[in-house]
Every structure is written in C-alpha cells, then in structure tokens.
Protein backbone atom coordinates (compact mmCIF):
# COMPACT_ATOMS: atom_id res chain seq x y z
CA UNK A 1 107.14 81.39 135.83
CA UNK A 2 109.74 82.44 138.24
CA UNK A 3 108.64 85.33 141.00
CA UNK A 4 109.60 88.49 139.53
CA UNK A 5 110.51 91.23 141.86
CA UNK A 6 108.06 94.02 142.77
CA UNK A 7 108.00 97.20 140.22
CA UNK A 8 106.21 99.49 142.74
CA UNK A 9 109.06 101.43 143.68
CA UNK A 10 109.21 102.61 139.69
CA UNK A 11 105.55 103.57 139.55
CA UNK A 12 105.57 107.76 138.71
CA UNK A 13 104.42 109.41 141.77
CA UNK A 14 101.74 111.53 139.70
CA UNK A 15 100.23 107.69 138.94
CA UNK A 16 100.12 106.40 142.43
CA UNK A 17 96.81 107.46 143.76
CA UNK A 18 95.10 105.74 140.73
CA UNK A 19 97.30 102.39 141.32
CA UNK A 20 95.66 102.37 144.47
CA UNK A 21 92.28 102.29 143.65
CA UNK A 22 92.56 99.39 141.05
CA UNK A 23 92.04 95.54 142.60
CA UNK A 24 94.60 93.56 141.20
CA UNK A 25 92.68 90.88 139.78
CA UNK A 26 93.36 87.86 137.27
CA UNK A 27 90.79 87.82 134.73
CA UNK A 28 89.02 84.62 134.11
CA UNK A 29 85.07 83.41 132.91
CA UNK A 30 83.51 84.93 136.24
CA UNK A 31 85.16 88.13 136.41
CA UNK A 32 84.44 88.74 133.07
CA UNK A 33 80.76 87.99 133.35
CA UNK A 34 80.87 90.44 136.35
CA UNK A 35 82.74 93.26 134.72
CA UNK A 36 80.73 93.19 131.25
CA UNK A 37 77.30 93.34 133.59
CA UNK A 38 78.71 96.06 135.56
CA UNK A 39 78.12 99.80 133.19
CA UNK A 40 81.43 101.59 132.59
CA UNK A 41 80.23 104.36 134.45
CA UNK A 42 80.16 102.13 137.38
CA UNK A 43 83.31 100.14 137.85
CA UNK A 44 85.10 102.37 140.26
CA UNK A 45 85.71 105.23 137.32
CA UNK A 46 83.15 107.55 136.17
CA UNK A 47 82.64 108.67 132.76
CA UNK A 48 83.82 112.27 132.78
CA UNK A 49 81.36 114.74 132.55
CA UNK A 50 82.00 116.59 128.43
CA UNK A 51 83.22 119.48 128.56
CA UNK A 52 81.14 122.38 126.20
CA UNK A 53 83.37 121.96 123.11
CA UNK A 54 83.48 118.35 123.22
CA UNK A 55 79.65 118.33 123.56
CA UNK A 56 79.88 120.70 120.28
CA UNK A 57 81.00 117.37 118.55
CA UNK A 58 78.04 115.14 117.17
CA UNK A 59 77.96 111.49 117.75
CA UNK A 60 75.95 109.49 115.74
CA UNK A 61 75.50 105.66 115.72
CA UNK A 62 75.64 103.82 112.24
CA UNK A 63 75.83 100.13 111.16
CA UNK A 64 78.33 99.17 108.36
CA UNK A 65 77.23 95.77 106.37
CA UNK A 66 78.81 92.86 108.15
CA UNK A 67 80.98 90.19 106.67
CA UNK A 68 78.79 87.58 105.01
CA UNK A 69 75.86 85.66 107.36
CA UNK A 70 77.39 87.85 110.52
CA UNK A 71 75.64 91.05 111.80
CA UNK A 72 76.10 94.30 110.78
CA UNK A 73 79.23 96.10 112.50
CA UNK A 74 78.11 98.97 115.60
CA UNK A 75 79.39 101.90 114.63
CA UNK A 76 80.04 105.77 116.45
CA UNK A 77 80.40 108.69 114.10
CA UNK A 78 82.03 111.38 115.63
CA UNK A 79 81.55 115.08 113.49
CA UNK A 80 83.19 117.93 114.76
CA UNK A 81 81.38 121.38 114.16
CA UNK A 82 81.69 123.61 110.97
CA UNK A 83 81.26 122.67 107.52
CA UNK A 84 84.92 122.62 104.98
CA UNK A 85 86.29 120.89 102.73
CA UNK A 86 86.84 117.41 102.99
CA UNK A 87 88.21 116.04 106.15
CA UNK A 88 90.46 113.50 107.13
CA UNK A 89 89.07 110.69 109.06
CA UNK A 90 90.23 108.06 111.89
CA UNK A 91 89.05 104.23 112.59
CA UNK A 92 89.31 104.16 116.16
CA UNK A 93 89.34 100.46 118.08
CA UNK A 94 88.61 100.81 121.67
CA UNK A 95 90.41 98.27 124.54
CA UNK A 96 89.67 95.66 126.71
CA UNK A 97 91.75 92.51 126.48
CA UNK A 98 89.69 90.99 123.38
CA UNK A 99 87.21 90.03 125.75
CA UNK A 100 85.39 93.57 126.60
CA UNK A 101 84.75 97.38 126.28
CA UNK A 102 82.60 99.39 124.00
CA UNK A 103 83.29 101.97 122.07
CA UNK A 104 81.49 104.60 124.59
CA UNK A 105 84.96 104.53 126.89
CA UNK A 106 86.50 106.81 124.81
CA UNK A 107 83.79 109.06 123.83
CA UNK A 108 86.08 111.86 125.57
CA UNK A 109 89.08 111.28 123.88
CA UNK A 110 87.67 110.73 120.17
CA UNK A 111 85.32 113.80 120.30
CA UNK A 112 88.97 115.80 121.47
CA UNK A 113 90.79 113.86 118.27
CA UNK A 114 88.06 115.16 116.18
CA UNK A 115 87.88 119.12 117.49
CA UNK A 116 91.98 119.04 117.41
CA UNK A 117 92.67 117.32 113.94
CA UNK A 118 88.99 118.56 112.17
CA UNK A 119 88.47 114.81 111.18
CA UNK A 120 86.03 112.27 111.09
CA UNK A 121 86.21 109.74 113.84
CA UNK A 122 84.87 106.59 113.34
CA UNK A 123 84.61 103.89 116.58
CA UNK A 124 84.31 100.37 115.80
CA UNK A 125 81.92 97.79 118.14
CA UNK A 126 83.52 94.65 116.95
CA UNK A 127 82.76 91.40 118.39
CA UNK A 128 84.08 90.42 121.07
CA UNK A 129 86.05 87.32 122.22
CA UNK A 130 85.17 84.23 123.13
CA UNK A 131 81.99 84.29 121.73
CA UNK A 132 83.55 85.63 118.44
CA UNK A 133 86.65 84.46 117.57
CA UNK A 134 89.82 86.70 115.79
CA UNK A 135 88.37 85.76 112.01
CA UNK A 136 85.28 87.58 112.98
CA UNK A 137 86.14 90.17 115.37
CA UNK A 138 89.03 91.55 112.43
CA UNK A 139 86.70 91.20 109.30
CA UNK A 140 84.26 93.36 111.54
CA UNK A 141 87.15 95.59 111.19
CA UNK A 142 87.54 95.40 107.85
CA UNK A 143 84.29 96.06 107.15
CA UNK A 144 84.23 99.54 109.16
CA UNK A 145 86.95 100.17 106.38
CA UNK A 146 85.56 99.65 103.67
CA UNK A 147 81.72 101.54 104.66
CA UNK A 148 84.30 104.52 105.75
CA UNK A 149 85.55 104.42 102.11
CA UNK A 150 82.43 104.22 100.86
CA UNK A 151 80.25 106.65 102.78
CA UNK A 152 83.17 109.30 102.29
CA UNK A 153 81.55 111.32 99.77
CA UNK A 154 78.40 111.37 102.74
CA UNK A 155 80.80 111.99 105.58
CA UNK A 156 83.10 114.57 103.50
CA UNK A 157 86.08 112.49 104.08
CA UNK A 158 89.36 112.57 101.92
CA UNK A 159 90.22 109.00 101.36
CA UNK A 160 94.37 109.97 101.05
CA UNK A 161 93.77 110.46 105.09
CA UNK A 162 92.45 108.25 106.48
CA UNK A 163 93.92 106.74 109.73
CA UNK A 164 93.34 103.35 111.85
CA UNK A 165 94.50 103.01 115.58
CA UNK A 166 93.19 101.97 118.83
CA UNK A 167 94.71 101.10 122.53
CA UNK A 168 95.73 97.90 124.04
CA UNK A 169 93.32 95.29 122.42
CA UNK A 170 92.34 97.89 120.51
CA UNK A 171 96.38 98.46 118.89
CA UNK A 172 95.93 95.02 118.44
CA UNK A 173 92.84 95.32 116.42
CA UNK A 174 94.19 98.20 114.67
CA UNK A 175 97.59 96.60 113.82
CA UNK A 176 95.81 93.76 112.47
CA UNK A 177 93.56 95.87 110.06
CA UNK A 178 96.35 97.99 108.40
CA UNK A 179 98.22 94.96 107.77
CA UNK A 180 95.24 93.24 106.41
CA UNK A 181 94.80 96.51 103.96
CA UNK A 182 98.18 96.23 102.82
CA UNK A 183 97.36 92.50 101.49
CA UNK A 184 94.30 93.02 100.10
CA UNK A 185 95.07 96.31 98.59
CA UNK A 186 91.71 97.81 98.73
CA UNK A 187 91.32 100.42 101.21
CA UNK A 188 95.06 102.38 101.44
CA UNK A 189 95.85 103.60 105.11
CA UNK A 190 98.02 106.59 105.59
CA UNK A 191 99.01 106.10 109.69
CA UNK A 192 98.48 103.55 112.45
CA UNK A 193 98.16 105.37 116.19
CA UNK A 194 98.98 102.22 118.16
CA UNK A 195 98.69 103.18 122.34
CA UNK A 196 100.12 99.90 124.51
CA UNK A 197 99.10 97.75 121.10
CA UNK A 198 98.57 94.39 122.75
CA UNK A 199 100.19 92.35 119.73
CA UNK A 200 101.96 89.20 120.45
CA UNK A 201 100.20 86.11 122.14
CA UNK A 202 103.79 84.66 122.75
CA UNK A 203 104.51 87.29 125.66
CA UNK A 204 102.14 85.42 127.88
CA UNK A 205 104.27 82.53 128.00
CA UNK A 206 107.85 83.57 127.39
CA UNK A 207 110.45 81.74 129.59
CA UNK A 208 111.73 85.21 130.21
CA UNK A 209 109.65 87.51 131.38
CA UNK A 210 110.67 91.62 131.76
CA UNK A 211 111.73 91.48 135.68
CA UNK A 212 109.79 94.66 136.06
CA UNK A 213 106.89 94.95 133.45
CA UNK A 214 103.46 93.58 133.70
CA UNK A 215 102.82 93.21 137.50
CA UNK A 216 99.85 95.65 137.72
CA UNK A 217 96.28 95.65 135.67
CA UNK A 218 96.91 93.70 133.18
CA UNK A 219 98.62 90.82 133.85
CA UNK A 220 100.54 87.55 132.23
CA UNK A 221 97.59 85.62 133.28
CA UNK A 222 94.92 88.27 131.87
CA UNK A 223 96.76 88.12 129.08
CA UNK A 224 96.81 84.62 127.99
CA UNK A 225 93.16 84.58 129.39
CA UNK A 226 92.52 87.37 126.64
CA UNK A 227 94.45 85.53 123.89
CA UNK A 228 93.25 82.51 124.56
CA UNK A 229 89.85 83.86 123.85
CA UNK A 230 90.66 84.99 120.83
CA UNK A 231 92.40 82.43 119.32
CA UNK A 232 90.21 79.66 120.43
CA UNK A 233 93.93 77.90 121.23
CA UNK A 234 96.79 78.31 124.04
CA UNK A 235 98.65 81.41 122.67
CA UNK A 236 101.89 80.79 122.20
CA UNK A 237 101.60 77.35 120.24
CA UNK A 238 103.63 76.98 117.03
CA UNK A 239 100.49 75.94 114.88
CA UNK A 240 99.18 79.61 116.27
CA UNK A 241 97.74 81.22 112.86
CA UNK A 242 99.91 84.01 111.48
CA UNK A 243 97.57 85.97 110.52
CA UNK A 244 96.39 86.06 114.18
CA UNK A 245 98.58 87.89 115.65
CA UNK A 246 100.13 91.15 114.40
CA UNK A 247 103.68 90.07 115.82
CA UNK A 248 103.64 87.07 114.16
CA UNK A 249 104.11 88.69 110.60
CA UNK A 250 106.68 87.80 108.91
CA UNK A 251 106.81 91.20 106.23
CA UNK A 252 105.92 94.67 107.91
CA UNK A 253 107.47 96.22 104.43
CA UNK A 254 104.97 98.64 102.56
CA UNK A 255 102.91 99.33 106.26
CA UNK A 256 102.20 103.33 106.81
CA UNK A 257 104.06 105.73 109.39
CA UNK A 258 103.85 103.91 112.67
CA UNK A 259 103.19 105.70 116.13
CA UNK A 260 103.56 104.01 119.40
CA UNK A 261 103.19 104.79 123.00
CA UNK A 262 103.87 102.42 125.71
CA UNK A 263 104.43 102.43 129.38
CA UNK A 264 107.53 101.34 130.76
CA UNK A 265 106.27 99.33 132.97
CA UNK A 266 103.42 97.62 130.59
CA UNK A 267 103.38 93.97 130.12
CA UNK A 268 103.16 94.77 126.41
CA UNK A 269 106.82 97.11 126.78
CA UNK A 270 109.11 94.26 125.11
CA UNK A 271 106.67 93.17 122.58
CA UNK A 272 105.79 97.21 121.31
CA UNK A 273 109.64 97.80 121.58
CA UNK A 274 110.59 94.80 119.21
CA UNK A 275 107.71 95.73 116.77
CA UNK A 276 108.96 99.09 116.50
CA UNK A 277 112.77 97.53 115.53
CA UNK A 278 110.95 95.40 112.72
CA UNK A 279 109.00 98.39 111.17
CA UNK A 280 112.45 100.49 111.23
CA UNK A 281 114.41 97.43 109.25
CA UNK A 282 111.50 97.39 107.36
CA UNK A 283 111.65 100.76 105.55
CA UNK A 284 108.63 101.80 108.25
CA UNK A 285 108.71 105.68 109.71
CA UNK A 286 108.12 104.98 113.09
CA UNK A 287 107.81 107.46 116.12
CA UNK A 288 107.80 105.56 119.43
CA UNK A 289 107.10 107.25 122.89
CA UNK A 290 108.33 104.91 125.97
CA UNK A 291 106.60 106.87 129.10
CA UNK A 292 108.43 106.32 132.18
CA UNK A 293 106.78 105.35 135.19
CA UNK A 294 103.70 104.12 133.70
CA UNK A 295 101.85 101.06 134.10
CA UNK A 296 99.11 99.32 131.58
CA UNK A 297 95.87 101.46 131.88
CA UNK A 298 97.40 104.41 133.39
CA UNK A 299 95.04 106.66 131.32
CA UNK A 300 92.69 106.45 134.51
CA UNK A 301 94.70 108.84 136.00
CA UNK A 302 92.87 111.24 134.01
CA UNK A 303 93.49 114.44 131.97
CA UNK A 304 95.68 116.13 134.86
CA UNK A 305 98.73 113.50 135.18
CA UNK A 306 101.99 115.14 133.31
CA UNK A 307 101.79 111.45 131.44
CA UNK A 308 98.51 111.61 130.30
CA UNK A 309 99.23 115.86 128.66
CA UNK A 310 102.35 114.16 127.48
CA UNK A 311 100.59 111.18 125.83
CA UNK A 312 97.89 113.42 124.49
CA UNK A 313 100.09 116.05 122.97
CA UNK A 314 102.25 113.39 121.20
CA UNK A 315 99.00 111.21 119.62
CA UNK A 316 97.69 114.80 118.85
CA UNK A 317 100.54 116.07 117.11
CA UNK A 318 101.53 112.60 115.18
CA UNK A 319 98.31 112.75 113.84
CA UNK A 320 98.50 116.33 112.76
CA UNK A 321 101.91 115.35 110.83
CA UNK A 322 100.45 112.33 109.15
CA UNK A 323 97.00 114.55 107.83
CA UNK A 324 99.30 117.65 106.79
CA UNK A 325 101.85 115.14 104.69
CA UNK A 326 98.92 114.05 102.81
C-alpha cells in the first residue's frame, strides 16, 4: 500500500486533545488479549458517571433463546420511567472491530435514546470474533429480534416501531440484521441508525486507498485484522460469502429508511458514502450526515465537542421521525 500523506492537519480542533491521548496501535492476537482483559472503565477512558435522569432509566439483563446448540444471547433492557401506551423499541449493537466490546460502553447513550424517544432499548452481547465466526455472531442477532417480537406484549412494545442500529462493528451488525429481516420476512424493521457502519471487508485491501481517511484508531490493518476474524478468510477474496458482508449485497430494494453518520476522515468514509448511493438507486430514504473533521472513534471526545451535540441531535431526531411516521 503506497504511503498516504498525513491527515492531521484536517483533524477539528475541538477533537484534538482526545487524538492525543489515543496510542496508535495495529490490532493483532496480543493486543487484543490485552485490551479484552483490561475493564472499559480502565483503558485510558472512564465510564461517565449517569447523570440523575439517566439513572431514572432501568436496566435489566435478559437472555433471548440462542440459535440451535449455541448459548442463549446476553441481553440489556433499557426502560425509561412512566407507564403509556405501547412504546417503540430499538436493537442496539455496540462496536469494537468484530473482535470486542460489550454492550455496557454505551450504557450512557442508550439510557439517553430511551428518555428522548420513550422507547425500549434493547443491547445485544453477541459473540464475538474469532472465537465465533459471522454465521453465529449475526443469528445471535437475529435471535434478539425475534425474543423482542415476542416479549413485546411483556415489554409494551409496538411491533410497527421497532428499530435496529449500532456503531462501527456494531452498523455492521446492524446492517446485516435488517437485511437478513427483509429475506426472511419475519420480523419487519421500520429504520436502521447506522454510526461509522463498518460494512465492506474489501476496503482493507483496495489498491486505492482515500489519501486522507483511515490513518488514526482504526486502521487498514485493524481492519482486515477485524474482518479476518470474522470471516475466518482474507477479506477481500472473491469466494468471500455474500451474505457476509453488508456491502457485498447485491439488492438493497425493500430495506427501511436508512440513517448514516460518518466521519470524514474515517477509514469506513468511502465505503458508508457508496452504500448510501446504492440505497438511494434503490428506492431507499436515506439521510446521511458526513461530519467534518472527525476521525473513527471520535465519540471519546465526549458529550461537550460541537461534533458529538451535532451527532446526537441528528441520531435523536432521525429516530423521532422514523417512530412518529409509524
């Protein structure tokens, strides 16, 4: 891969300080036996103390029946306060490159999805590559779907709104379930909230690479570490699965309203940008949010950074559109 010039000089000031605090490592088997030992809490960020109204949301763990001879699928229920009538309800899949993360990361953020929309939020503890491979870790997916659909009488959920999205590995996840839905026709989706989706295993080896995207946190070579976990193969190989990889689809017709947000400067900014272009000539509604200055996991910046209120707002109000229009 040829040396690609440095993209520092386009990082948002507001993001600097936080750019500076994260190594810039390439992941491989010993950094990621170090980082999974090491508790969230302790890898240089500290979970964020909740605020009183977020602490107002319960959390409770559940276990939705696992696909057949796997475990049961980890679940977080998040319940906002107040009783109503039935409530919409999002399947959240939390990041980490395939290979890591738990759904606790974004307790924050989910408990403030459920006090802003009034919904159900429901994070998924799929398996995780390459111990599990993608057949398991998305039917572990698929079965958070279905035990959402059929605790919603329990949970007071209205099945018309009911939502699937995640970040980064977590898009990818996400992606992969609502197109899974559409096949199988079980389980209808109304939206997919896709942040920095990580969706096509070909980016990691592409002959061109985006001159300016992709040089901090997560890298090329994390990322075909992280797909190459999950496929069990070198990504970008023609005999690559289809069904794999969200980008690989061939028909994106008959998917639901489509948000994405994406960094410019994320390794992921081609691949997001060309999925978007295939769900418009598909008959998709798409909103897409390119935020300038911003680099893959700039979300550590925290809750003060003008990108992060921007990002917030525009998840926060897409989601509000989607609920209302059903």
């Amino acid at each position: 891969m040829p040396d690609l010039p440095s993209s520092r000089h386009l990082v948002a000031p507001e993001l600097l300080p936080v750019l500076e605090l994260l190594p810039q490592l390439e992941l491989d088997d010993d950094l990621l036996a170090i980082i999974r030992a090491t508790p969230p809490g302790e890898r240089g960020f500290p979970m964020p103390d909740l605020s009183p109204a977020q602490r107002s949301v319960q959390c409770e763990e559940r276990f939705a029946p696992g696909p057949a001879g796997a475990p049961d699928v980890r679940l977080l229920v998040y319940t906002p306060p107040g009783v109503g009538s039935r409530r919409p309800a999002y399947l959240h899949f939390h990041g980490g490159g395939f290979v890591m993360g738990v759904p606790e990361i974004n307790d924050g953020p989910n408990r403030d999805i459920a006090l802003a929309q009034d919904c159900i939020v429901v994070s998924v503890d799929y398996r995780l590559a390459p111990e599990a491979r993608w057949t398991d870790s998305y039917e572990d997916g698929y079965a958070a779907l279905a035990w959402l659909y059929g605790e919603a009488d329990t949970l007071g959920i209205d099945v018309a709104r009911i939502a699937i999205g995640g970040e980064s590995a977590g898009g990818g996840h996400a992606a992969a379930l609502v197109l899974r839905a559409r096949d199988r026709g079980e389980y209808p989706v109304c939206f997919q909230l896709l942040d920095c989706p990580m969706l096509d295993d070909r980016t990691t080896v592409s002959g061109d690479p985006h001159p300016y995207a992709g040089e901090f946190v997560w890298t090329p070579g994390s990322n075909r570490f992280g797909w190459r976990a999950l496929l069990g193969q070198e990504p970008g190989d023609g005999d690559v699965p289809i069904a794999a990889v969200p980008a690989r689809a061939t028909d994106l017709s008959g998917l639901p309203p489509t948000f994405i947000a994406i960094g410019a400067l994320d390794l992921f900014l081609e691949e997001n940008l060309d999925y978007a272009r295939r769900l418009t000539r598909a008959g998709v509604p798409i909103e897409l949010h390119v935020i300038p200055g911003a680099f893959h996991g700039y979300s550590m910046a925290g809750p003060a950074a003008p990108q992060i209120q921007a990002l917030t707002r525009y998840r926060h109000d897409a989601l509000a559109r989607a609920f209302a229009a059903h």
